[in-house]
PDB file of N, CA and C in Angstrom:
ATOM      1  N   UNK A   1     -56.031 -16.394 -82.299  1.00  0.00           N
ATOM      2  CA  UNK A   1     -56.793 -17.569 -81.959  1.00  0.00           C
ATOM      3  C   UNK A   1     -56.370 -18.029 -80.569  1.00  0.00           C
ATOM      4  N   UNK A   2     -57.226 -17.890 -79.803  1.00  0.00           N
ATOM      5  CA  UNK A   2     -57.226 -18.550 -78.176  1.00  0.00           C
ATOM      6  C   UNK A   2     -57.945 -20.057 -77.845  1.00  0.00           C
ATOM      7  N   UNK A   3     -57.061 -20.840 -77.150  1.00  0.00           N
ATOM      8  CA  UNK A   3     -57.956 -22.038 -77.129  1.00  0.00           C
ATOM      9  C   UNK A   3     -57.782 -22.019 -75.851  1.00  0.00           C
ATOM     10  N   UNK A   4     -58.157 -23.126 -75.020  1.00  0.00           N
ATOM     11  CA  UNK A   4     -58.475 -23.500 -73.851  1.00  0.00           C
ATOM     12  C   UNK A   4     -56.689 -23.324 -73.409  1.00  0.00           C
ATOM     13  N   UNK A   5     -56.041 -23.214 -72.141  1.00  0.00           N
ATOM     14  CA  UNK A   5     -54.872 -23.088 -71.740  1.00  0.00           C
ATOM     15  C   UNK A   5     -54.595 -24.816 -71.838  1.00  0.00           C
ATOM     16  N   UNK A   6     -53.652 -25.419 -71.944  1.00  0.00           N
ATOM     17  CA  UNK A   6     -52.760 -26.571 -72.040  1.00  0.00           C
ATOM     18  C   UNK A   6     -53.124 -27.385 -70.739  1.00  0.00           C
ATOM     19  N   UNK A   7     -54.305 -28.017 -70.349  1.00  0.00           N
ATOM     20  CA  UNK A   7     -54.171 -28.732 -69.141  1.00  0.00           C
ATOM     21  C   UNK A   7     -53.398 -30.038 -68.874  1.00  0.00           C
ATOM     22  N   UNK A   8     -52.980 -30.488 -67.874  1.00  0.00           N
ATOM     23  CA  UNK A   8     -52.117 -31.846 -67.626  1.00  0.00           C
ATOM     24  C   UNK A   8     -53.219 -32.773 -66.578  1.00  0.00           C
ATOM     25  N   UNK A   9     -53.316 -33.705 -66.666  1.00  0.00           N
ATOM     26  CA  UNK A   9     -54.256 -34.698 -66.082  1.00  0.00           C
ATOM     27  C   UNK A   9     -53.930 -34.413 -64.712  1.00  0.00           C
ATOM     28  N   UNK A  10     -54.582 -34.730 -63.522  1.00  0.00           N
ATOM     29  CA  UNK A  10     -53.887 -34.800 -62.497  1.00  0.00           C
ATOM     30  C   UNK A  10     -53.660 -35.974 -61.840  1.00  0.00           C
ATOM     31  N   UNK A  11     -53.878 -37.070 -62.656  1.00  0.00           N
ATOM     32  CA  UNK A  11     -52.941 -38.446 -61.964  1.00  0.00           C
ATOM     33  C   UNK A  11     -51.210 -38.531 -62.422  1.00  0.00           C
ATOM     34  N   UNK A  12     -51.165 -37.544 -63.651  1.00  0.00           N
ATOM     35  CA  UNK A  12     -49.936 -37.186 -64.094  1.00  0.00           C
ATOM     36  C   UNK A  12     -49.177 -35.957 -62.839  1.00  0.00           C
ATOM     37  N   UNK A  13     -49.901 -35.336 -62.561  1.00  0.00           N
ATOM     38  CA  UNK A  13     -49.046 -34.310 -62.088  1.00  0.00           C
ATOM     39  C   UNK A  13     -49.043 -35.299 -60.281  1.00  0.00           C
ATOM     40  N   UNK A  14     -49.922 -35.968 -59.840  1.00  0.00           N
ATOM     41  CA  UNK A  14     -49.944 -36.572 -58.527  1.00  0.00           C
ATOM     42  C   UNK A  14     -48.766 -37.813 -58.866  1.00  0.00           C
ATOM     43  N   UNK A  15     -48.708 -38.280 -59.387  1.00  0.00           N
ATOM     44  CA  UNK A  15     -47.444 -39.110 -60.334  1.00  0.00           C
ATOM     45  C   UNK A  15     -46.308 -38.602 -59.907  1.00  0.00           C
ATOM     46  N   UNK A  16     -45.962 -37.207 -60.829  1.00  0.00           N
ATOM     47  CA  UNK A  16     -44.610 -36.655 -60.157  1.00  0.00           C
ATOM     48  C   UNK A  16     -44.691 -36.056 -59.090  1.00  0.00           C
ATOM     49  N   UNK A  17     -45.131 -36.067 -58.087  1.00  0.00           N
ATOM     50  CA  UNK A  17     -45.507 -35.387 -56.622  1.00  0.00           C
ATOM     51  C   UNK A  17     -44.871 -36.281 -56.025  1.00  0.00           C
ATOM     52  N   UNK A  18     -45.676 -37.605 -56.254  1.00  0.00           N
ATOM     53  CA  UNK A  18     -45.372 -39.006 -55.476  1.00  0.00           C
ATOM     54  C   UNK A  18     -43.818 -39.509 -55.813  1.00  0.00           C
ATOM     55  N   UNK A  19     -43.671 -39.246 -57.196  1.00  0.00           N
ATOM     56  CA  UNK A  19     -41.810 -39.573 -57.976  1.00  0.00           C
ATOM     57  C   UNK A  19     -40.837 -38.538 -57.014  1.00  0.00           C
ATOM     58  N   UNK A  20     -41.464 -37.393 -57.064  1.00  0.00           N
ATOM     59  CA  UNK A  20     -40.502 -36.431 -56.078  1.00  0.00           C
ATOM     60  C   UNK A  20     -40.095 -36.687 -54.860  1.00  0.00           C
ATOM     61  N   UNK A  21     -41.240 -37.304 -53.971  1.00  0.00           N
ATOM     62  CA  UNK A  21     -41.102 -37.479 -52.739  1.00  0.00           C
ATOM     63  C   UNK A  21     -40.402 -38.904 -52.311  1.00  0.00           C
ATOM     64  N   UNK A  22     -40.632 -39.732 -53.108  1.00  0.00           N
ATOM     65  CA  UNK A  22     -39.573 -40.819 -53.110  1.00  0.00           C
ATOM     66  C   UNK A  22     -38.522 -40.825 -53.305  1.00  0.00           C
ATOM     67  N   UNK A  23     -38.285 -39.653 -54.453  1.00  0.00           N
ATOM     68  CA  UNK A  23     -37.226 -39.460 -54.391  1.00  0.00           C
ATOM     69  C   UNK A  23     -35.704 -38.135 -53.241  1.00  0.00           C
ATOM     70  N   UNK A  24     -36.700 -37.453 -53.059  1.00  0.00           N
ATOM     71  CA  UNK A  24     -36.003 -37.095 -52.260  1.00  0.00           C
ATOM     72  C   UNK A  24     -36.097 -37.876 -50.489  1.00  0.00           C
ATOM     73  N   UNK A  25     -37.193 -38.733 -50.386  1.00  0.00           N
ATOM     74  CA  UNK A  25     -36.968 -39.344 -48.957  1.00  0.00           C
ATOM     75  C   UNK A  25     -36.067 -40.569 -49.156  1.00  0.00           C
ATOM     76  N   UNK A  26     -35.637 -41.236 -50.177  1.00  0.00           N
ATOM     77  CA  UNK A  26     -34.472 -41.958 -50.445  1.00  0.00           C
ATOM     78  C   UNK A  26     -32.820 -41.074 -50.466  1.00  0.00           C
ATOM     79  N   UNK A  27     -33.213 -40.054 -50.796  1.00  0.00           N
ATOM     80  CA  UNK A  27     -31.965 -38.981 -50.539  1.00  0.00           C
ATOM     81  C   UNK A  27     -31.522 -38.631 -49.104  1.00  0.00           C
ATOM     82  N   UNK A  28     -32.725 -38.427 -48.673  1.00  0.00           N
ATOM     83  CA  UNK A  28     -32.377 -37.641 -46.877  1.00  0.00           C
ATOM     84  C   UNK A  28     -32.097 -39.178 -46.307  1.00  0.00           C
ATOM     85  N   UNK A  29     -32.768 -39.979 -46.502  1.00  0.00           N
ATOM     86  CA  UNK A  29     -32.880 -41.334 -45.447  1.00  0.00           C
ATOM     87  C   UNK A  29     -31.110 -42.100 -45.890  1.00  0.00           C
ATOM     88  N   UNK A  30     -30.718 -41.487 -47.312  1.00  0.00           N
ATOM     89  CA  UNK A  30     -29.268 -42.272 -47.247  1.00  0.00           C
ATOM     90  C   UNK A  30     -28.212 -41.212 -46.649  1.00  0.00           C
ATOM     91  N   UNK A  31     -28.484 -40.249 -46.075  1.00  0.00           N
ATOM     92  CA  UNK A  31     -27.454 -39.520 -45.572  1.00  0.00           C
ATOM     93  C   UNK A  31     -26.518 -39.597 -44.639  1.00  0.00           C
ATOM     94  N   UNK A  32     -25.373 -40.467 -44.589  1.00  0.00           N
ATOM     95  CA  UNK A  32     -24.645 -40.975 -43.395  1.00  0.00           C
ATOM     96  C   UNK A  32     -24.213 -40.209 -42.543  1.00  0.00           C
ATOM     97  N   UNK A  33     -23.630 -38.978 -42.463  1.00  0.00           N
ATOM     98  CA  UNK A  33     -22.843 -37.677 -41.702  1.00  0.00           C
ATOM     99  C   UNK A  33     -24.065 -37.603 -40.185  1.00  0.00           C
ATOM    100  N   UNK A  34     -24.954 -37.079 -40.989  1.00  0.00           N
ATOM    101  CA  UNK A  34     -26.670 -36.770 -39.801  1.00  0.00           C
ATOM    102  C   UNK A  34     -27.720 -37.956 -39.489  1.00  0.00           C
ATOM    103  N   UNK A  35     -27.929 -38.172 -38.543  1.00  0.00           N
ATOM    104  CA  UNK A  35     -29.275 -39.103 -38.413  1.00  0.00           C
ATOM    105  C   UNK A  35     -30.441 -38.128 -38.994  1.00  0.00           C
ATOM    106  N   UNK A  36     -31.543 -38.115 -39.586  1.00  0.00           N
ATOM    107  CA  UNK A  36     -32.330 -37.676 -39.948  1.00  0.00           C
ATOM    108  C   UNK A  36     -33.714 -38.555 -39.601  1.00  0.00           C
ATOM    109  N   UNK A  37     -34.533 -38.107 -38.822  1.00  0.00           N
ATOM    110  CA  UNK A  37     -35.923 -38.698 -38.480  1.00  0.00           C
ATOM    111  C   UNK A  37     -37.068 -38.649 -39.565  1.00  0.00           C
ATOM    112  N   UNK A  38     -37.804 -39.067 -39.054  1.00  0.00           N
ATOM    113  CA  UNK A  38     -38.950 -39.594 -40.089  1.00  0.00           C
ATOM    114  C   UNK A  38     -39.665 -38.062 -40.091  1.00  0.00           C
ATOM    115  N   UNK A  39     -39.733 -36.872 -39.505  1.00  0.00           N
ATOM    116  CA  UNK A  39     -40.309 -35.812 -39.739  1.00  0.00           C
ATOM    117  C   UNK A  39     -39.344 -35.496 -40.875  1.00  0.00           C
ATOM    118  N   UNK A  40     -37.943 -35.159 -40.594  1.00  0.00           N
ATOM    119  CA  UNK A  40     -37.047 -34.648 -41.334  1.00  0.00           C
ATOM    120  C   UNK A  40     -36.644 -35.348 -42.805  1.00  0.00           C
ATOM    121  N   UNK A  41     -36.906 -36.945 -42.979  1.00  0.00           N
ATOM    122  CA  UNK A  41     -37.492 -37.249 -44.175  1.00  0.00           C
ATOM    123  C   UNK A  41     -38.982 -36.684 -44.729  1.00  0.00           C
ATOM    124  N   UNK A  42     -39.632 -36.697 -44.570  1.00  0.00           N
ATOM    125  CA  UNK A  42     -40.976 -36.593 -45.028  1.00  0.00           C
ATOM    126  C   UNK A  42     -40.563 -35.058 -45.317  1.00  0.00           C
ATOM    127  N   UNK A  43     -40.215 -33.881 -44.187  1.00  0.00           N
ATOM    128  CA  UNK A  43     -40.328 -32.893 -44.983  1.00  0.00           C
ATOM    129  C   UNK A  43     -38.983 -32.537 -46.550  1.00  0.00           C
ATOM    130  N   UNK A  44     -38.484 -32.871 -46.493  1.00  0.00           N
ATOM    131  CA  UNK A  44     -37.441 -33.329 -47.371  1.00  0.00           C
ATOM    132  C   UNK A  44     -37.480 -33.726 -48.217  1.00  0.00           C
ATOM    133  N   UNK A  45     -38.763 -34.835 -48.107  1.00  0.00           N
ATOM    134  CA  UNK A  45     -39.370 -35.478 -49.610  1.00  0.00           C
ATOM    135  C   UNK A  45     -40.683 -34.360 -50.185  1.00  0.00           C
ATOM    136  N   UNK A  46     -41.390 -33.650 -48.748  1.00  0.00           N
ATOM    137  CA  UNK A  46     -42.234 -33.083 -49.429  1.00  0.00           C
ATOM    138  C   UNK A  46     -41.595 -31.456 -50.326  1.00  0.00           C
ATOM    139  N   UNK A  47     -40.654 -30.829 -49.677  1.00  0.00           N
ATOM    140  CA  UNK A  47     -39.793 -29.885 -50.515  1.00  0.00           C
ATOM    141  C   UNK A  47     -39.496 -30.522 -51.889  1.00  0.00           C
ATOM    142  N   UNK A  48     -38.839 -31.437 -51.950  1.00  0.00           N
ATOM    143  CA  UNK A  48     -38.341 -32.294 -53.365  1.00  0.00           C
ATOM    144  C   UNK A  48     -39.778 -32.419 -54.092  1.00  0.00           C
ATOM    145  N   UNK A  49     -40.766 -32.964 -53.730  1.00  0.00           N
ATOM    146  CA  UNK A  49     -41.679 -33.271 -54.326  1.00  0.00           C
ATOM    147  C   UNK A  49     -42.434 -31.432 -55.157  1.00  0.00           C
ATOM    148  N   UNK A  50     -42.798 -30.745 -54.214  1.00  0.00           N
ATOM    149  CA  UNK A  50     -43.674 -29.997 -54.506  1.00  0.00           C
ATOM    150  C   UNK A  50     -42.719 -28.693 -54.596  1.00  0.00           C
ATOM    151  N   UNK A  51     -41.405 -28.539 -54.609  1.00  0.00           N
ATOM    152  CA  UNK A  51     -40.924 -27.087 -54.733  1.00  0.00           C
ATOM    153  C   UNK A  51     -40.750 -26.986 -56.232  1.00  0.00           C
ATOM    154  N   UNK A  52     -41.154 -27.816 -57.288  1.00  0.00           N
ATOM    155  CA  UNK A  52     -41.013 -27.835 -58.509  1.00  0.00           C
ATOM    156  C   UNK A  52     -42.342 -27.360 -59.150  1.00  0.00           C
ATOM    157  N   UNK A  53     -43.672 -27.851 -58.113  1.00  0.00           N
ATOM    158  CA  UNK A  53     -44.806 -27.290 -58.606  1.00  0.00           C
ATOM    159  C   UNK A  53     -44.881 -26.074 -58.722  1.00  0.00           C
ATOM    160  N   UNK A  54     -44.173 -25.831 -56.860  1.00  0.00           N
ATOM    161  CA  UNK A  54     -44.883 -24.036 -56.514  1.00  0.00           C
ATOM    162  C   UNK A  54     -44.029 -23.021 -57.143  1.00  0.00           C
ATOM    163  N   UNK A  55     -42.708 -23.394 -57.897  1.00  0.00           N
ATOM    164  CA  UNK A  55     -41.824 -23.100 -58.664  1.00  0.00           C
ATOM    165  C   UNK A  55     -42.558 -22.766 -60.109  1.00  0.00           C
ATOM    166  N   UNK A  56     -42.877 -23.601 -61.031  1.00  0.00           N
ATOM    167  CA  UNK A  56     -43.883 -23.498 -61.930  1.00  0.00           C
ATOM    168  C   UNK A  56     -44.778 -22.270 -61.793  1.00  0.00           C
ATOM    169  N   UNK A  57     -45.758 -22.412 -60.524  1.00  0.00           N
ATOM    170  CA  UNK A  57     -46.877 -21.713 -60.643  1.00  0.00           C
ATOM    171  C   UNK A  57     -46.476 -20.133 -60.862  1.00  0.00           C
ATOM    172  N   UNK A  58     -45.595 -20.435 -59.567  1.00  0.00           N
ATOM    173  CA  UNK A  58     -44.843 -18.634 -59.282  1.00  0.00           C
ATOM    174  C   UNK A  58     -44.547 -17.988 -60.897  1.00  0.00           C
ATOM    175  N   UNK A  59     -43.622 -18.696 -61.711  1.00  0.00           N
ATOM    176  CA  UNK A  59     -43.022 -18.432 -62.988  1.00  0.00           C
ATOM    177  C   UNK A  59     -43.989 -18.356 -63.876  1.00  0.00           C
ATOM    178  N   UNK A  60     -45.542 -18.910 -63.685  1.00  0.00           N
ATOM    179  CA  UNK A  60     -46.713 -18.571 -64.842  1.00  0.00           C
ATOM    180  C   UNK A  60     -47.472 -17.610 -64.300  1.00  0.00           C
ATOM    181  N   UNK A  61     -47.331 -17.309 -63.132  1.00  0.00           N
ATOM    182  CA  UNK A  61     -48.004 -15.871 -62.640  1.00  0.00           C
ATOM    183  C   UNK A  61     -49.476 -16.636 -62.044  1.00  0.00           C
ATOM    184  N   UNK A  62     -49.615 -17.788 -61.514  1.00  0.00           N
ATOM    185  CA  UNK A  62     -50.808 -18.024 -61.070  1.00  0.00           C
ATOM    186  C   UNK A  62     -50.372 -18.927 -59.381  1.00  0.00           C
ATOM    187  N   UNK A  63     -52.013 -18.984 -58.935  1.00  0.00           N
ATOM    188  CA  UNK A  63     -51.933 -19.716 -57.698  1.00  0.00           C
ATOM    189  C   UNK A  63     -51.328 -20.939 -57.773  1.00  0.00           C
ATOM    190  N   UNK A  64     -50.431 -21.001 -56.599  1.00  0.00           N
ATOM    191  CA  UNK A  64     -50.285 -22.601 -56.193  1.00  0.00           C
ATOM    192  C   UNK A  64     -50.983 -23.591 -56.433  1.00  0.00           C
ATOM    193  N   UNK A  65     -50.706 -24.784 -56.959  1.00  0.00           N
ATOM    194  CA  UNK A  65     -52.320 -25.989 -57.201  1.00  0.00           C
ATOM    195  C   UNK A  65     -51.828 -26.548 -55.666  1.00  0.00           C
ATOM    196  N   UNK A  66     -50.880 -26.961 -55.150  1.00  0.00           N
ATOM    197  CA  UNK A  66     -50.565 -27.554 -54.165  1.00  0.00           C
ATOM    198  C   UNK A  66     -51.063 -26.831 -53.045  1.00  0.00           C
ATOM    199  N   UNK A  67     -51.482 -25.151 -52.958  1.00  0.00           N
ATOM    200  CA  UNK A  67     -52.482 -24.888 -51.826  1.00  0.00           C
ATOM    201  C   UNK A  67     -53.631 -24.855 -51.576  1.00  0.00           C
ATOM    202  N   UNK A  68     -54.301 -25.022 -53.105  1.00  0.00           N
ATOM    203  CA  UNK A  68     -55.732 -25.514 -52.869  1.00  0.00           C
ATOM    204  C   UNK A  68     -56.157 -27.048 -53.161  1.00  0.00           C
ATOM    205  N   UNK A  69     -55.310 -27.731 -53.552  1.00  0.00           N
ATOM    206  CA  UNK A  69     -55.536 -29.132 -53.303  1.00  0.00           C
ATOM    207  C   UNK A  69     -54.869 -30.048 -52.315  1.00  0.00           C
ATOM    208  N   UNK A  70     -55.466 -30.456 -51.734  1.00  0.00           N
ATOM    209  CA  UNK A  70     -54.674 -31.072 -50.130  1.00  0.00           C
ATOM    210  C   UNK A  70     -54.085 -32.576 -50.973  1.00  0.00           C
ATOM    211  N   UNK A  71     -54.651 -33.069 -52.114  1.00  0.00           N
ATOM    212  CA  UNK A  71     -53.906 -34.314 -52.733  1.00  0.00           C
ATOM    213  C   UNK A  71     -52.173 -34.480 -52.694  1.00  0.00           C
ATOM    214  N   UNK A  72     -51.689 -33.377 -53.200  1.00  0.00           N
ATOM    215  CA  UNK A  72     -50.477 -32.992 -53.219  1.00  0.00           C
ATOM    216  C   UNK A  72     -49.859 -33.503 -52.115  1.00  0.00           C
ATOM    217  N   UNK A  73     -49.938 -33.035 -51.464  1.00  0.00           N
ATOM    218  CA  UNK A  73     -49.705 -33.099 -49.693  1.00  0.00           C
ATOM    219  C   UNK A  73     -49.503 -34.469 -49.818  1.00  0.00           C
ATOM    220  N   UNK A  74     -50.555 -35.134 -49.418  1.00  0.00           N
ATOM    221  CA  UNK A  74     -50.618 -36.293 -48.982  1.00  0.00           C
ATOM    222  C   UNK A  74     -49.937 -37.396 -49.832  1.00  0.00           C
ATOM    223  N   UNK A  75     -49.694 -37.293 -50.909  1.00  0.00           N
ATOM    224  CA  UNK A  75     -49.334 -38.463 -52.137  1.00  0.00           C
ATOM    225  C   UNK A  75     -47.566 -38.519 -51.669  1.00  0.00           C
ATOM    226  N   UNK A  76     -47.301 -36.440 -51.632  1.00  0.00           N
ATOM    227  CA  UNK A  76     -46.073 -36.958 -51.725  1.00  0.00           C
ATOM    228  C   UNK A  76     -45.711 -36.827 -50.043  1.00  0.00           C
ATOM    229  N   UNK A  77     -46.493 -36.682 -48.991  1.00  0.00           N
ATOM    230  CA  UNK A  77     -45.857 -37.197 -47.758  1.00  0.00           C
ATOM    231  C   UNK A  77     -46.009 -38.860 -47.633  1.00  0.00           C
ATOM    232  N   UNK A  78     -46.788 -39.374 -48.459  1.00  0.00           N
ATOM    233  CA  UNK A  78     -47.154 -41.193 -48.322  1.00  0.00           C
ATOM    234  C   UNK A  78     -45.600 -41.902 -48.973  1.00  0.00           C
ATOM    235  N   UNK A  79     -45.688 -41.096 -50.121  1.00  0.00           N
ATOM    236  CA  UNK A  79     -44.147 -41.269 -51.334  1.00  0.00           C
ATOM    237  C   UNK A  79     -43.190 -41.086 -50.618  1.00  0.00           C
ATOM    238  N   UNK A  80     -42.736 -40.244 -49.621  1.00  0.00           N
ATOM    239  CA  UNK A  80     -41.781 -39.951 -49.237  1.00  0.00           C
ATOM    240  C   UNK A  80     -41.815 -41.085 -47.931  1.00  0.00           C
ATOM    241  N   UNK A  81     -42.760 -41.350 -46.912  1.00  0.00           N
ATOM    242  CA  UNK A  81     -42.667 -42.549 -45.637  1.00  0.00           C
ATOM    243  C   UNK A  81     -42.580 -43.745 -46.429  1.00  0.00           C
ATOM    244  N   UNK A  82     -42.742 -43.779 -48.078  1.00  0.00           N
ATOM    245  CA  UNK A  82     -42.849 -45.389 -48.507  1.00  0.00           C
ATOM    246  C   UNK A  82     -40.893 -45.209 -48.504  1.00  0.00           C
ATOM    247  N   UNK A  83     -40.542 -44.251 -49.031  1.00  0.00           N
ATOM    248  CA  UNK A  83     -38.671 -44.410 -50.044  1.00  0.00           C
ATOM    249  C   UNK A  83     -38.327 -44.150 -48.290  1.00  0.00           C
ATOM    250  N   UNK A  84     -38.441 -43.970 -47.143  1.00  0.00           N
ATOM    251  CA  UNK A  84     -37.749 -44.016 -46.009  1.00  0.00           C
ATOM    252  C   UNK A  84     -38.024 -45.580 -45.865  1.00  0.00           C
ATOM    253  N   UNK A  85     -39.077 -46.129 -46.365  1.00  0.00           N
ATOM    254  CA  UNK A  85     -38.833 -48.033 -45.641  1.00  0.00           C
ATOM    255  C   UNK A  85     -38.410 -48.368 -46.750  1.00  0.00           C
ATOM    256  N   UNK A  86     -38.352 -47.984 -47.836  1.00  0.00           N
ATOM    257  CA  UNK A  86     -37.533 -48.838 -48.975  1.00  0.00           C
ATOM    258  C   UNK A  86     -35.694 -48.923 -48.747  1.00  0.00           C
ATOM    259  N   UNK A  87     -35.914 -47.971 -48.063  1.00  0.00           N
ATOM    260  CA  UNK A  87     -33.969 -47.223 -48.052  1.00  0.00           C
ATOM    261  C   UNK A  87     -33.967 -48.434 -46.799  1.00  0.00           C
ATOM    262  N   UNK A  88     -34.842 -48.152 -45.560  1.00  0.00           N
ATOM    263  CA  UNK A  88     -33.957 -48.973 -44.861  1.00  0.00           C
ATOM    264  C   UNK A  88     -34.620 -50.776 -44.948  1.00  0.00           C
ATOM    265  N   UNK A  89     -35.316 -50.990 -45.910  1.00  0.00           N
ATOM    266  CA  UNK A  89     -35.560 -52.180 -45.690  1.00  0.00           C
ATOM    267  C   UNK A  89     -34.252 -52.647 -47.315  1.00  0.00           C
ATOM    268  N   UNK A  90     -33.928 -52.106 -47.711  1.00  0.00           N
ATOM    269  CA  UNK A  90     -32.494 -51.943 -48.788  1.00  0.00           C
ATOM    270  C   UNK A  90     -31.083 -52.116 -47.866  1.00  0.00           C
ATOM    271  N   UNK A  91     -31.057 -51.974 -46.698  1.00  0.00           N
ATOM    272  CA  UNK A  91     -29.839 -51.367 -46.106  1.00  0.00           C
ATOM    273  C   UNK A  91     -29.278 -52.785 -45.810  1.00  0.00           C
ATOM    274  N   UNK A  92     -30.116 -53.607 -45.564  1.00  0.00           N
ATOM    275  CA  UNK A  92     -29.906 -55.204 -44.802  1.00  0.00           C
ATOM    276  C   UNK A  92     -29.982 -54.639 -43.231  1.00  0.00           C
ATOM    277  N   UNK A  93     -29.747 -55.960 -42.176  1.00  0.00           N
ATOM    278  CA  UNK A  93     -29.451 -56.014 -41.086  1.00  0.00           C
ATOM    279  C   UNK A  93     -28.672 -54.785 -40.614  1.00  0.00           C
ATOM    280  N   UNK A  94     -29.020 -54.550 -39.558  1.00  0.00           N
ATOM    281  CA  UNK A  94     -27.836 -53.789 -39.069  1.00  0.00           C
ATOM    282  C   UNK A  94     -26.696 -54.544 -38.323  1.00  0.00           C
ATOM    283  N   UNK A  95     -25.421 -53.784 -38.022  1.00  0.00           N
ATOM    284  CA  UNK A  95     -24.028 -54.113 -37.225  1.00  0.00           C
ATOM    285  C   UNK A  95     -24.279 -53.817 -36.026  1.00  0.00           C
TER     286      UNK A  95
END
């Protein structure tokens, strides 16, 4: 018996795109050792965000969703420039 394959909504999967990228641009943006710029956050959040998708896909033997949908992209590069002003609007004043 075959049924339809297991689909996931995609405000769920744009959800954790956006959770990823916040979360890793709160990671790079607290890094004290390196200054890290707003390119080098964003890509940082977008690796965190989407290397879990293209990880997935690879391991079920199918295409990337993150290369034919440009949503991806954008949710978690927005997610990731929001957790770089959260980190430094968190930090207080500067010295």
């Amino acid at each position: 018996m075959s049924g339809p394959p297991f689909q996931v909504a995609l405000w769920i999967e744009l959800t954790a795109a956006a959770l990823g990228g916040l979360q890793g641009a709160l990671f790079a943006a607290g890094e004290r050792r390196g200054r890290i710029d707003v390119l080098g956050v964003v890509v940082i959040g977008l690796a965190v965000a989407l290397g879990g998708s293209v990880l997935r896909d690879i391991v079920l033997d199918q295409r990337p969703v993150v290369i034919w949908k440009n949503w991806y992209l954008l949710v978690a590069a927005a997610a990731a420039v929001l957790g770089l002003l959260l980190r430094r609007c968190s930090r207080g004043p500067t010295r």
